[in-house]
Protein backbone atom coordinates (compact mmCIF):
# COMPACT_ATOMS: atom_id res chain seq x y z
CA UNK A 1 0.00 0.00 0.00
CA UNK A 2 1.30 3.23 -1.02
CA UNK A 3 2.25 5.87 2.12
CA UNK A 4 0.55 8.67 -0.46
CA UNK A 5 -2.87 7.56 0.71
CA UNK A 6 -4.04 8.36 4.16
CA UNK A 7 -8.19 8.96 5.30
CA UNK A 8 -7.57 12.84 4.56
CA UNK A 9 -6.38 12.22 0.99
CA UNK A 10 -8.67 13.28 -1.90
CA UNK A 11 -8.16 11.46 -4.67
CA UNK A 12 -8.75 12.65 -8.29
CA UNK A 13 -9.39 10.98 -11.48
CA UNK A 14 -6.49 10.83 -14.42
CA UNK A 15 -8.09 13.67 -16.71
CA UNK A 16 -7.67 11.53 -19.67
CA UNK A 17 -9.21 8.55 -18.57
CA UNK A 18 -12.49 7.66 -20.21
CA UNK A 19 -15.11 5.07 -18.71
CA UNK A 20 -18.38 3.66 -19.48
CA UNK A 21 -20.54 1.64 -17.17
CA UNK A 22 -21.65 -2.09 -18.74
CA UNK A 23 -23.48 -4.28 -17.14
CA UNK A 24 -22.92 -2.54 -13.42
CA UNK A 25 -18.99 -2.66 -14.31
CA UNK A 26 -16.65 0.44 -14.87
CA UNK A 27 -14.77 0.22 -18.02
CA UNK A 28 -11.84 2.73 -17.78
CA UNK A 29 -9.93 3.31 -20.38
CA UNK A 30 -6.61 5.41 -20.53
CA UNK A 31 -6.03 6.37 -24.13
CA UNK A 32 -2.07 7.51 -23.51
CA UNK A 33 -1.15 4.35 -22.20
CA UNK A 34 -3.48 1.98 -24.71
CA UNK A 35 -4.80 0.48 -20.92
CA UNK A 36 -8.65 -0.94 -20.40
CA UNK A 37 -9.05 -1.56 -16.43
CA UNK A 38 -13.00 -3.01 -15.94
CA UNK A 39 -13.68 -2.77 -12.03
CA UNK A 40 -16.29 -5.07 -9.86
CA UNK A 41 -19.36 -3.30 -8.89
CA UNK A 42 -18.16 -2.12 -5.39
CA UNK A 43 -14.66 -1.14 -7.45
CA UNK A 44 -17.11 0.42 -9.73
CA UNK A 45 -18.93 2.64 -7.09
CA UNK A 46 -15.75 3.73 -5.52
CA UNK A 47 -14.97 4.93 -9.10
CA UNK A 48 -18.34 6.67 -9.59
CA UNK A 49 -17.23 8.56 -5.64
CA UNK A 50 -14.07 9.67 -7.01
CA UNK A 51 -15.09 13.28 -7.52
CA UNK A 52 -11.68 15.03 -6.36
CA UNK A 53 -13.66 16.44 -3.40
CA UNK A 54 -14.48 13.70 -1.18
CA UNK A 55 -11.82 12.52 0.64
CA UNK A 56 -11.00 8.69 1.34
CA UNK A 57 -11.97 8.45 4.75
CA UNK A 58 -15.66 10.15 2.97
CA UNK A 59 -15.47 7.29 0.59
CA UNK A 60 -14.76 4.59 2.92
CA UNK A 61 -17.91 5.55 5.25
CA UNK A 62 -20.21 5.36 2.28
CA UNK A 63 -18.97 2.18 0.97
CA UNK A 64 -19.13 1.32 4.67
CA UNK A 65 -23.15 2.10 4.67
CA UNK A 66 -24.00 0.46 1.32
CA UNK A 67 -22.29 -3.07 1.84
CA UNK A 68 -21.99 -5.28 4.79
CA UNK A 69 -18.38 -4.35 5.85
CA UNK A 70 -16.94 -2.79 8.72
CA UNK A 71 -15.50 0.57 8.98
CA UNK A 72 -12.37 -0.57 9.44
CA UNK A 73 -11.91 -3.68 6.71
CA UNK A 74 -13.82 -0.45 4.48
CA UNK A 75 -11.04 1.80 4.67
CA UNK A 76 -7.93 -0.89 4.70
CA UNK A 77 -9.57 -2.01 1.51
CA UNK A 78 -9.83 0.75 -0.22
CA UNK A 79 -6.64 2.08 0.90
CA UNK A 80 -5.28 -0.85 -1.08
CA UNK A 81 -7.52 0.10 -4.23
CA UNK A 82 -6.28 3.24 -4.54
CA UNK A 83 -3.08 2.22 -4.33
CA UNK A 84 -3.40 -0.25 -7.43
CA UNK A 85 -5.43 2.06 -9.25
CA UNK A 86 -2.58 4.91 -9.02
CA UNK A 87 0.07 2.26 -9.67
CA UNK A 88 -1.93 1.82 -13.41
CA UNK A 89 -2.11 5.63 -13.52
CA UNK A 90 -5.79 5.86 -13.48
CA UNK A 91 -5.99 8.39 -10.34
CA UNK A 92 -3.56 10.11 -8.52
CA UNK A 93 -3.76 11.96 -5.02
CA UNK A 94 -5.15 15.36 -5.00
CA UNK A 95 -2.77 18.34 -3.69
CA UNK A 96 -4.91 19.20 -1.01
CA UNK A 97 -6.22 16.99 1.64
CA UNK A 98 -9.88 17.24 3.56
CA UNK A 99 -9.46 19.29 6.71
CA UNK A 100 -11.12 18.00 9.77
């Protein structure tokens, strides 16, 4: 897991990354790198949070309320998502960081 993402770090979408939704999957594609990455539905509704506003910890509580995991396992997990879906260059951590 990558030390760049922490429960105050906002992460943003790659700018040139274009996605469809098929059959309740994400489809991303990054055109630059000739790169298809098709997320799971829960994948897929992280991706649909990704807003470059909400931070992770905001992301982890609402994945925590829509499927039967705890807050904890919610935020390790997607700690660990992030971190794979930077490593493929399909978001990166936002500048800024929630305050609070």
């Amino acid at each position: 897991m990558s030390d760049r993402w922490t429960p105050a770090s906002i992460p943003t979408r790659n700018p040139s990354a274009v996605d469809r939704l098929v059959d309740g999957e994400a489809v991303i594609v990054l055109p630059e790198q000739g790169t298809v990455k098709v997320l799971n539905r829960v994948g897929s509704r992280v991706w649909s949070l990704i807003d470059g506003k909400r931070c992770v910890a905001d992301i982890a509580g609402i994945i925590c309320d829509e499927y039967d995991v705890s807050a904890e396992q919610a935020l390790q997990d997607l700690l660990a998502f992030l971190a794979e879906l930077e490593a493929r260059g399909v978001i990166s951590p936002a500048a800024i960081r929630c305050k609070g």
